[in-house]
Protein backbone atom coordinates (compact mmCIF):
# COMPACT_ATOMS: atom_id res chain seq x y z
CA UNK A 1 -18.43 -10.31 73.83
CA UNK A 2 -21.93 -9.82 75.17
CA UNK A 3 -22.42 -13.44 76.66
CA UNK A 4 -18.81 -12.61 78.36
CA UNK A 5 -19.68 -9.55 79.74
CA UNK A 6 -22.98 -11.33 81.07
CA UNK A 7 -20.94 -13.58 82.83
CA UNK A 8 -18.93 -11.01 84.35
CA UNK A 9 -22.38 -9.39 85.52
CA UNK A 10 -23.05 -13.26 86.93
CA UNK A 11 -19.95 -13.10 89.20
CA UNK A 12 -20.33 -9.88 90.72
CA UNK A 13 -23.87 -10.44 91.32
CA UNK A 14 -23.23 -13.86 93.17
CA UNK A 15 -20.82 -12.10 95.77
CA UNK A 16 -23.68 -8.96 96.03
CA UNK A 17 -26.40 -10.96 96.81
CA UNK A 18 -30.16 -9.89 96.28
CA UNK A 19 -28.66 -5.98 94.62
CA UNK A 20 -26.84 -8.32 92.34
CA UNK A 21 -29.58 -10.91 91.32
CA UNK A 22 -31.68 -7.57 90.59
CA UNK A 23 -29.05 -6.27 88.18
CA UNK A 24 -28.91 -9.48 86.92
CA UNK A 25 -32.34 -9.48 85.85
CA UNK A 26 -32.24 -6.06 84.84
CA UNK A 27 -29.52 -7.45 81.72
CA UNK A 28 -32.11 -10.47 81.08
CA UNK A 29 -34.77 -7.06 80.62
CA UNK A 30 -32.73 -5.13 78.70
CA UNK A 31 -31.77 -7.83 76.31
CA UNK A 32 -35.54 -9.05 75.57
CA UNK A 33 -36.26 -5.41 75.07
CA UNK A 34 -33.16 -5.18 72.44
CA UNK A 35 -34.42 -8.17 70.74
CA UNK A 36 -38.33 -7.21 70.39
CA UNK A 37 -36.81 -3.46 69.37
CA UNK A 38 -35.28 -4.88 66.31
CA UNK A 39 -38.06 -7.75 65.56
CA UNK A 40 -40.02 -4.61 65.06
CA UNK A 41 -37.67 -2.71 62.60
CA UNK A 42 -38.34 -5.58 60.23
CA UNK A 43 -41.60 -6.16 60.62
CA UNK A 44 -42.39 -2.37 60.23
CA UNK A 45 -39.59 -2.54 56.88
CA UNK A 46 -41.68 -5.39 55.63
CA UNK A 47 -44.85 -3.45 56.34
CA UNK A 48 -43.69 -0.07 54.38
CA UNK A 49 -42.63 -2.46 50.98
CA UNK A 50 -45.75 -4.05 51.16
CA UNK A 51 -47.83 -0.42 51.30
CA UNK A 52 -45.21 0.73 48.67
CA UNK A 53 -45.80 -2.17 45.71
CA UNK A 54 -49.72 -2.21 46.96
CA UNK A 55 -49.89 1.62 47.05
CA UNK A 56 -47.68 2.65 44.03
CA UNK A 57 -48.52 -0.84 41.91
CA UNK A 58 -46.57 -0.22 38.30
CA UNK A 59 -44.66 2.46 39.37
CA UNK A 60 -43.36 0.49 42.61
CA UNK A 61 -41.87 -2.20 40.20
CA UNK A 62 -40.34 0.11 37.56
CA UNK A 63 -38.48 1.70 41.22
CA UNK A 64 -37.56 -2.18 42.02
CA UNK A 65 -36.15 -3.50 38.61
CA UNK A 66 -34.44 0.14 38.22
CA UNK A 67 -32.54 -0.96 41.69
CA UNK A 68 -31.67 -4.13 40.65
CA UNK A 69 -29.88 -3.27 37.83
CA UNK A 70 -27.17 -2.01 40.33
CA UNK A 71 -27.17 -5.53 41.35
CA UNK A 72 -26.91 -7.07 37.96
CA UNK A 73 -25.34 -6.62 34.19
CA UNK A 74 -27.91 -4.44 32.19
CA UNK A 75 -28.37 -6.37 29.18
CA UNK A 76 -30.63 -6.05 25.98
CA UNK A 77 -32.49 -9.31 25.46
CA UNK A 78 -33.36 -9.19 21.72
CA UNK A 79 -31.30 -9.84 18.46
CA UNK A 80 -31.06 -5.90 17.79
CA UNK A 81 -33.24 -2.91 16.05
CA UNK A 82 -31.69 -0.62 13.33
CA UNK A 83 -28.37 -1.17 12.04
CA UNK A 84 -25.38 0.78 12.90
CA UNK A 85 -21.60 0.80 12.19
CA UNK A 86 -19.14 0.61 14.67
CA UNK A 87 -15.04 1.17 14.09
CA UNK A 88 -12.79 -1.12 16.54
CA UNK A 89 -9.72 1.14 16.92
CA UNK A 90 -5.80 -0.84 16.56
CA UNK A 91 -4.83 -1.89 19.95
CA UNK A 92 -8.45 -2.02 21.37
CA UNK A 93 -8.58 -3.89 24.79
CA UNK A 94 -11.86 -5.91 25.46
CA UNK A 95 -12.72 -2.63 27.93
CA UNK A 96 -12.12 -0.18 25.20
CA UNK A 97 -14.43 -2.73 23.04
CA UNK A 98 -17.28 -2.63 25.07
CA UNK A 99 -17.21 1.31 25.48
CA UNK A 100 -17.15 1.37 21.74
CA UNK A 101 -20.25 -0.65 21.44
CA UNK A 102 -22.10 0.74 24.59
CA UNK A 103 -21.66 4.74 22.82
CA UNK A 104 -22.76 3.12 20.01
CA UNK A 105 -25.73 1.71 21.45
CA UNK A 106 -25.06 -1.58 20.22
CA UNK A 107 -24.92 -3.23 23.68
CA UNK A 108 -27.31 -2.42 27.20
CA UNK A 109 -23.58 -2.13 29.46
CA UNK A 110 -20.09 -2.31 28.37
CA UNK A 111 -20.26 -4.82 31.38
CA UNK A 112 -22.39 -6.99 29.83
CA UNK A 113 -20.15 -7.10 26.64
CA UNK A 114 -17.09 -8.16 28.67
CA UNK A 115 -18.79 -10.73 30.89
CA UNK A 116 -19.55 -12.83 27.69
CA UNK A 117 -16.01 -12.12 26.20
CA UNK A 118 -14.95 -13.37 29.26
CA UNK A 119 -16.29 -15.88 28.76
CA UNK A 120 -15.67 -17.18 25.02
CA UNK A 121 -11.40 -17.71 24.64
CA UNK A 122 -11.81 -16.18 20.79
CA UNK A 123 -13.25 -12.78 22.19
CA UNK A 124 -9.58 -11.98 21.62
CA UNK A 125 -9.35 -12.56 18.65
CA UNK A 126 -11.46 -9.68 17.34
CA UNK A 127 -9.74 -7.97 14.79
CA UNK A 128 -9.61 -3.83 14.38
CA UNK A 129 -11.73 -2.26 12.00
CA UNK A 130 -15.13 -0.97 11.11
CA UNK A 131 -18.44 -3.72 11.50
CA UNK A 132 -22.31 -3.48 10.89
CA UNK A 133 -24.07 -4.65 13.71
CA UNK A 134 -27.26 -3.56 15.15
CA UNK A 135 -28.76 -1.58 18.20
CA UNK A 136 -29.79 -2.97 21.19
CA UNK A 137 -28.33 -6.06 20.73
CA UNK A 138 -27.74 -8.69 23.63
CA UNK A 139 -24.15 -8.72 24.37
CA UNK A 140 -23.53 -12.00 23.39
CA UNK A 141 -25.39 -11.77 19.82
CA UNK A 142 -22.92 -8.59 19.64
CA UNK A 143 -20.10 -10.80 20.35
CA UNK A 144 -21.03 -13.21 18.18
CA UNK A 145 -21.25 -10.47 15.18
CA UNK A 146 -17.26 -9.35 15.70
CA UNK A 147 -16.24 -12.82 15.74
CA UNK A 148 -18.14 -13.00 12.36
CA UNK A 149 -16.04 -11.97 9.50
CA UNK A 150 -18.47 -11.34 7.00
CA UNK A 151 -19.14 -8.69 9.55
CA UNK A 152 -15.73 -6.46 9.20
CA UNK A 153 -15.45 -3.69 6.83
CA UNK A 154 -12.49 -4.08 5.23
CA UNK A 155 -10.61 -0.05 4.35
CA UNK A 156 -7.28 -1.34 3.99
CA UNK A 157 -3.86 -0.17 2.09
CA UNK A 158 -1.95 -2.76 0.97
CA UNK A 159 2.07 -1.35 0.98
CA UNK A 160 3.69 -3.97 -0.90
CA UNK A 161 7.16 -5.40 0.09
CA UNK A 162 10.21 -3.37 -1.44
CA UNK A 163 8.18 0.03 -1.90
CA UNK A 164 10.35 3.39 -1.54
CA UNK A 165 9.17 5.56 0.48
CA UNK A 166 7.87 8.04 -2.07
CA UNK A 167 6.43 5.09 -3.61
CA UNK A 168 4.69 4.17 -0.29
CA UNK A 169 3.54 8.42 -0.11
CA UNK A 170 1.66 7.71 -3.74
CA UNK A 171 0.17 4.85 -2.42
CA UNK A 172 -1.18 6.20 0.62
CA UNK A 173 -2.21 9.37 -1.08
CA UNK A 174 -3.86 7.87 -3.67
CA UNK A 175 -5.95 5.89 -0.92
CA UNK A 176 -6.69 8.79 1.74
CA UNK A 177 -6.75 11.99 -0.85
CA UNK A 178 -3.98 13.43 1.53
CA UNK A 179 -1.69 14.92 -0.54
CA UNK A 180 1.91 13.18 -0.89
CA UNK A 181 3.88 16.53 0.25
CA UNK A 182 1.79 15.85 3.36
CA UNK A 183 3.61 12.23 4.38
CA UNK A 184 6.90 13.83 2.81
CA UNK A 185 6.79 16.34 5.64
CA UNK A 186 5.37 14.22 8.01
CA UNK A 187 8.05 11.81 7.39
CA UNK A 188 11.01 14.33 7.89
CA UNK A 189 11.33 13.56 12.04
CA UNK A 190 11.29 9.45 12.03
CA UNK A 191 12.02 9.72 16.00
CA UNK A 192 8.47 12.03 16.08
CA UNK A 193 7.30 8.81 13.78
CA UNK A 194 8.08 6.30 16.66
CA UNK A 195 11.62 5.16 15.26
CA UNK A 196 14.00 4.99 18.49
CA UNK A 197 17.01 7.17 17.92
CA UNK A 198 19.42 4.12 18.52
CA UNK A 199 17.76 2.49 15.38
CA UNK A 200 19.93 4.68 13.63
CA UNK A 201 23.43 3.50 15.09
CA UNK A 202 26.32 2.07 12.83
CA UNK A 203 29.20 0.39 13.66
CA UNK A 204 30.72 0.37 10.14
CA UNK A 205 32.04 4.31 10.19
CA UNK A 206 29.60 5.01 7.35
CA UNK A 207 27.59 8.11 6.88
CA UNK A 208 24.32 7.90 8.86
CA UNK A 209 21.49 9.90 7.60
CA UNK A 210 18.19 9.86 9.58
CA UNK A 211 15.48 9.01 6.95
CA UNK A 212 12.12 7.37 7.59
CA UNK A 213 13.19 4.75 4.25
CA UNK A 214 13.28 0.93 5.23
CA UNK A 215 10.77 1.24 8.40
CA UNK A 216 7.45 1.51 6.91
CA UNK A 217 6.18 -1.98 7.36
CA UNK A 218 5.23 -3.51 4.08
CA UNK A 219 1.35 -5.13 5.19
CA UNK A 220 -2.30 -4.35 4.73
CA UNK A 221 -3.21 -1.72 7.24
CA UNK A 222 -6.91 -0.99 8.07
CA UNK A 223 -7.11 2.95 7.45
CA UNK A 224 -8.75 4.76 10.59
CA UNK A 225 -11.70 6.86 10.09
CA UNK A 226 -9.83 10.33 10.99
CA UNK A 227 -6.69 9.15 9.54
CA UNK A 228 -3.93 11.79 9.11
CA UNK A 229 -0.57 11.70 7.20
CA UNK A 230 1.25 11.60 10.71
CA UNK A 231 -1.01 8.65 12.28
CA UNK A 232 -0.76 6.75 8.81
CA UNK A 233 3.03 6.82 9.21
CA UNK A 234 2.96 6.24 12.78
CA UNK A 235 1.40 3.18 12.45
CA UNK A 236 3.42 2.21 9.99
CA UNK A 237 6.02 2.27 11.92
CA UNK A 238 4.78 0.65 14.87
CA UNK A 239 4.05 -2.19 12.74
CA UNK A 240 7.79 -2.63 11.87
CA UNK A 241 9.19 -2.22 15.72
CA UNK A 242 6.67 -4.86 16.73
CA UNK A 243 7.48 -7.13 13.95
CA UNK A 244 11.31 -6.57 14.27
CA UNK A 245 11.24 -7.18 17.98
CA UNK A 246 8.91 -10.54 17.45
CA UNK A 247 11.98 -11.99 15.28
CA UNK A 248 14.29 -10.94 17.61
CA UNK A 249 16.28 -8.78 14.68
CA UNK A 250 18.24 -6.70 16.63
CA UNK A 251 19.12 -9.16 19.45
CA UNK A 252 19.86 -11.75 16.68
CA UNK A 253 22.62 -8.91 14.06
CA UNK A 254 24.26 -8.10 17.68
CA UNK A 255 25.22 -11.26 18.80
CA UNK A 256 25.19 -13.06 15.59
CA UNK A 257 26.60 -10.87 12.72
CA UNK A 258 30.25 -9.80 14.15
CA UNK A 259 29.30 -6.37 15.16
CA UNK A 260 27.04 -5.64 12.37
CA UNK A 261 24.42 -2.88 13.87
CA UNK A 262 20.31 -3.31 13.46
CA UNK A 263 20.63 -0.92 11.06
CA UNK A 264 23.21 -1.54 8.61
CA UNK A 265 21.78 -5.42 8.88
CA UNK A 266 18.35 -3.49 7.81
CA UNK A 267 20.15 -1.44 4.57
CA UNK A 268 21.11 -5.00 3.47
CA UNK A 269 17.82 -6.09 4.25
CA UNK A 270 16.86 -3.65 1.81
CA UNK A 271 19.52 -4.45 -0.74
CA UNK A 272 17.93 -8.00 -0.67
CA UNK A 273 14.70 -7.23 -1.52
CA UNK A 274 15.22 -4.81 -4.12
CA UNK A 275 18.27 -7.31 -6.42
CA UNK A 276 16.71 -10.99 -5.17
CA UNK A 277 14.45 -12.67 -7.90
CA UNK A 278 13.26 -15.52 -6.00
CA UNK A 279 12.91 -15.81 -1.70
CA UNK A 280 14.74 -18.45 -2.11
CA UNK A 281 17.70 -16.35 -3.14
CA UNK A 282 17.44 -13.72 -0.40
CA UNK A 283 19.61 -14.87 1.93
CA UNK A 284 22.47 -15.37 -0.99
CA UNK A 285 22.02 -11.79 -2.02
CA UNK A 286 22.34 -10.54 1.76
CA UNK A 287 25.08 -12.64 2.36
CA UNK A 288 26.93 -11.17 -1.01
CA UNK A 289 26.43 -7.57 0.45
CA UNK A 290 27.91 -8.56 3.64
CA UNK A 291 31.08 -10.45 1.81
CA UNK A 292 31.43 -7.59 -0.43
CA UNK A 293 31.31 -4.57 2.13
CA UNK A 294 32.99 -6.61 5.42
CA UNK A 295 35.05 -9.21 4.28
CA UNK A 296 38.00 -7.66 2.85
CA UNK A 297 37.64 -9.81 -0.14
CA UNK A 298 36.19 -7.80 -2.71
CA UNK A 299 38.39 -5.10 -4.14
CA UNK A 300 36.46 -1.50 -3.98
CA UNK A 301 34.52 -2.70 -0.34
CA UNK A 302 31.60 -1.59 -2.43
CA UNK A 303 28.09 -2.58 -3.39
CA UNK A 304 28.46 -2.12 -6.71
CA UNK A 305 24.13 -2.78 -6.86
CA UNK A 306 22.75 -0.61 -9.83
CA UNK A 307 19.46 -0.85 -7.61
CA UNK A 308 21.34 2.35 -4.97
CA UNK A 309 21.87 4.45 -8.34
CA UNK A 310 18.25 3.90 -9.32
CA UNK A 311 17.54 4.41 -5.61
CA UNK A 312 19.46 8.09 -6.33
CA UNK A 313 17.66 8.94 -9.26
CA UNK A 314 14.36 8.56 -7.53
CA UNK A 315 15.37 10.79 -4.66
CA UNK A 316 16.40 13.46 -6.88
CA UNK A 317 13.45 13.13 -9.06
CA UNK A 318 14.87 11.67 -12.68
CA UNK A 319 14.06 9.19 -14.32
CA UNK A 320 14.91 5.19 -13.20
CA UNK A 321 17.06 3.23 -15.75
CA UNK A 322 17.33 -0.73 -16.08
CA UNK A 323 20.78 -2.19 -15.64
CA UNK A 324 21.59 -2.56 -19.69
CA UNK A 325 20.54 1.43 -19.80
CA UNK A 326 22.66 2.90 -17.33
CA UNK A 327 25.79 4.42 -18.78
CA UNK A 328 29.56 5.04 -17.73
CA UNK A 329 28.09 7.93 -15.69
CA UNK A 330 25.67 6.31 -13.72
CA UNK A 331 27.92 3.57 -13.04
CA UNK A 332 30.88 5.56 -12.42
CA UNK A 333 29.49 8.58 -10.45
CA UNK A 334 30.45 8.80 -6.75
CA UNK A 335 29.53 12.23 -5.77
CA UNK A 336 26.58 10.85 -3.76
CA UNK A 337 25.39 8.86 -0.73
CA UNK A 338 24.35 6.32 -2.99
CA UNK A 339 27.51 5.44 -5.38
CA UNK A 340 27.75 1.52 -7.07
CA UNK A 341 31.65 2.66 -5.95
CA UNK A 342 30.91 4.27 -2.42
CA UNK A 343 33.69 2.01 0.38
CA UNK A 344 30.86 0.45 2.54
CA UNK A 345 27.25 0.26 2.60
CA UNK A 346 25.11 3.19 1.57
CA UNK A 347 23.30 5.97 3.60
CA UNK A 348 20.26 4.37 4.35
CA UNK A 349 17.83 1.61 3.28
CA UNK A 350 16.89 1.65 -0.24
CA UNK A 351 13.50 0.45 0.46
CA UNK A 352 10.82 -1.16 2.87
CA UNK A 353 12.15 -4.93 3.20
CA UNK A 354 9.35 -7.36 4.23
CA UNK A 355 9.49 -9.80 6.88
CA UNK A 356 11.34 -12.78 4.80
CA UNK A 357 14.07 -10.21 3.44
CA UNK A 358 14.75 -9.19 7.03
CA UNK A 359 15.15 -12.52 8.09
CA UNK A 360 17.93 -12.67 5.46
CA UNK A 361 19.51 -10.24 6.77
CA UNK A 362 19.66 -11.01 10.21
CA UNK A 363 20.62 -15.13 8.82
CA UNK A 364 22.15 -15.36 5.72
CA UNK A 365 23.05 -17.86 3.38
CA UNK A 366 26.35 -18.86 4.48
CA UNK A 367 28.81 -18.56 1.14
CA UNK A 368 31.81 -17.13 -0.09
CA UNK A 369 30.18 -15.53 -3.02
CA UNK A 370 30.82 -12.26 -4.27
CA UNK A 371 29.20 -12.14 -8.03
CA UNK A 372 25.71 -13.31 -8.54
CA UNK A 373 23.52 -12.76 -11.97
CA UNK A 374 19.74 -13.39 -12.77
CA UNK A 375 19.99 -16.14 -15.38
CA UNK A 376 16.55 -17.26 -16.28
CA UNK A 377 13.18 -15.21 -16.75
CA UNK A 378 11.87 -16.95 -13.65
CA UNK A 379 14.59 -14.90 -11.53
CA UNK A 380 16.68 -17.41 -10.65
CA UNK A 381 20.13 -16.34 -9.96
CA UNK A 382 24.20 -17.81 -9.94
CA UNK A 383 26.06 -17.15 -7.47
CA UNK A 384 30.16 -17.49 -7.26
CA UNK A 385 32.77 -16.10 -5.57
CA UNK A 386 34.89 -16.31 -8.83
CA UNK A 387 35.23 -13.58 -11.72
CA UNK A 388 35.56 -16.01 -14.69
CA UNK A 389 32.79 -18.07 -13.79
CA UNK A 390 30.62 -14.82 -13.34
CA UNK A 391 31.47 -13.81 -16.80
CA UNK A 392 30.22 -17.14 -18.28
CA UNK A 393 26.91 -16.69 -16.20
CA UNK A 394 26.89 -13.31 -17.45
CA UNK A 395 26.45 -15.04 -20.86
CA UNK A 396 23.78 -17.51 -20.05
CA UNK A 397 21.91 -14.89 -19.09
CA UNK A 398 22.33 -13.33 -22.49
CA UNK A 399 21.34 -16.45 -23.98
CA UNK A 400 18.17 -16.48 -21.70
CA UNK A 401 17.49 -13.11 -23.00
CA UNK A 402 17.46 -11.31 -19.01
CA UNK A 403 21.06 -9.41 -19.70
CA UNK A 404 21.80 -7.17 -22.98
């Protein structure tokens, strides 16, 4: 822009004559003049650091490297001092990570911390929980250390597959020292939980009751630090959306099982767990619930499961009997939600079905079979879709000592 405007300048002086070659060299002036001005801003610049580091010595470098470090990634250089525990909250981004361990004053920067996860592809695959590591660590020793497991404090509670819910309460209170009535009335609102109200749709007519039974995810959960009845739950039942929606369950029962809903496919789900003696035999079980309820084929529509009148009997706090020990009563009864001779499936899951029993559910074991019958002490069952040849299975499994 300058040069053009110069030549502009050139022009105009050409047609002025003498008056124009004077302006002329007046721009020539006033450009050397610009030029020395700002050879002697730097010089004088490099003149001031020079009297700074010479006049202020130590104290003039602490002021430089303190300046730098808004330049650079602060980071410790040693292996670490004192030790010091650290918790790695569920869901933790690498950001969240590196705050963690910069509070803690593990690492120099949380910066630091994700540069080298950046750069190492298993930084993801740092698992929640509680670690030792040290203070002032260098961010990749630090890295290094979560990646370590020998490292990770392990505070878990296993909920085994096929647990009630009260079941799951005394687990969990037995773990935490929070006191059962505390989940029980944490556990009344499963929407404040994190269940989605549509989970508890059914197609089938049947009574829907809203109970937190069949969604706390059987698995070993790492307990957090502050860990309340509510949060417990919560993540609970997080665990089971994220599963379910991994497997596709509720995309698979709508399109797949004939206008079965998610959560009649889960009360099966449940059925399978609690009756199947082998994983092989889940899917034959969840298939017989569906051919007895929907297919039209088996005379009361019913379940007909002792495991929903045991089910009952734990609700309402009595006793639970074996099959050979429940009498006319028990069988007969139909005055609740949970009847062997209620038409259709029963209120709600009996249980929390695990990932394989869910699968059952959502793809059974195509059959015909109505009747099945654990016939060995290994839990092996026989399946038919035939009265009389129940009735002689019935007595093999006398003879194997599993049926009185």
């Amino acid at each position: 822009m300058i040069d053009e405007l110069d030549l502009e300048f050139d022009d105009r002086d050409a047609e002025r004559g003498e008056k124009g070659r004077h302006r002329h060299s007046y721009v020539r002036k006033r450009k050397q003049k610009k030029k020395k001005s700002g050879r002697g801003k730097t010089v004088f610049a490099l003149l001031m650091t020079l009297v700074l580091l010479g006049g202020l010595g130590g104290g003039a470098w602490y002021g430089y490297d303190k300046a730098a470090g808004f330049f650079s990634t602060p980071d410790y250089e040693g292996g670490g001092t004192e030790e010091v525990t650290v918790v790695i909250p569920e869901g933790a981004f690498l950001a969240d990570i590196g705050d963690v361990l910069y509070e803690a004053g593990v690492v120099k920067s949380a910066k630091a911390f994700i540069a080298e996860a950046d750069k190492n592809s298993k930084a993801k695959n740092i698992q929640p929980g509680s670690y030792t590591l040290r203070k002032e660590m260098k961010a990749e020793f630090a890295l290094a250390f979560l990646l370590d497991p020998s490292n990770r404090s392990v505070n878990g509670i296993t909920i085994p597959e096929g647990r009630t819910m009260l079941q799951t309460f005394k687990i969990l209170s037995e773990k935490t020292g929070i006191p059962e009535k505390e989940f029980a009335k944490a556990a009344r609102n499963p929407e404040a939980l994190g269940v989605p109200k549509w989970w508890f749709t059914r197609n089938d007519g049947g009574k829907s009751v809203r109970s937190i039974e069949g969604f706390l995810y059987p698995d070993t959960y790492e307990m957090p630090t502050d860990v309340t009845a509510e949060g417990m739950l919560k993540l609970m039942v997080a665990n089971f959306l994220k599963v379910t929606e991994g497997m596709d369950f509720t995309k698979t029962v709508e399109s797949e099982r004939g206008g079965i809903s998610p959560y009649e496919a889960l009360i099966v789900a449940s059925l399978a767990q609690a009756e199947a003696g082998t994983a092989e035999d889940l899917g034959k079980v969840a298939r017989v619930a569906y051919n007895r309820v929907y297919s039209g084929t088996f005379p009361c529509s019913c379940l007909e499961m002792d495991v929903t009148v045991n089910y009952h009997l734990e609700m309402t706090g009595q006793s639970t009997k074996s099959s050979g020990d429940m009498n006319l009563d028990d069988l007969l009864d139909d005055s609740h939600d949970y009847s062997r001779k209620l038409k259709g499936l029963v209120a709600t899951p009996i249980n929390s079905p695990g990932k394989h029993a869910l699968e059952a559910a959502m793809k059974p074991t195509p059959g015909n079979w109505l009747y099945f019958v654990a016939i060995d002490k290994q839990g092996n069952s026989a399946f038919t879709d035939d009265y009389a040849e129940h009735e002689r299975n019935q007595e093999k499994a006398r003879a194997a000592g599993v049926l009185k």
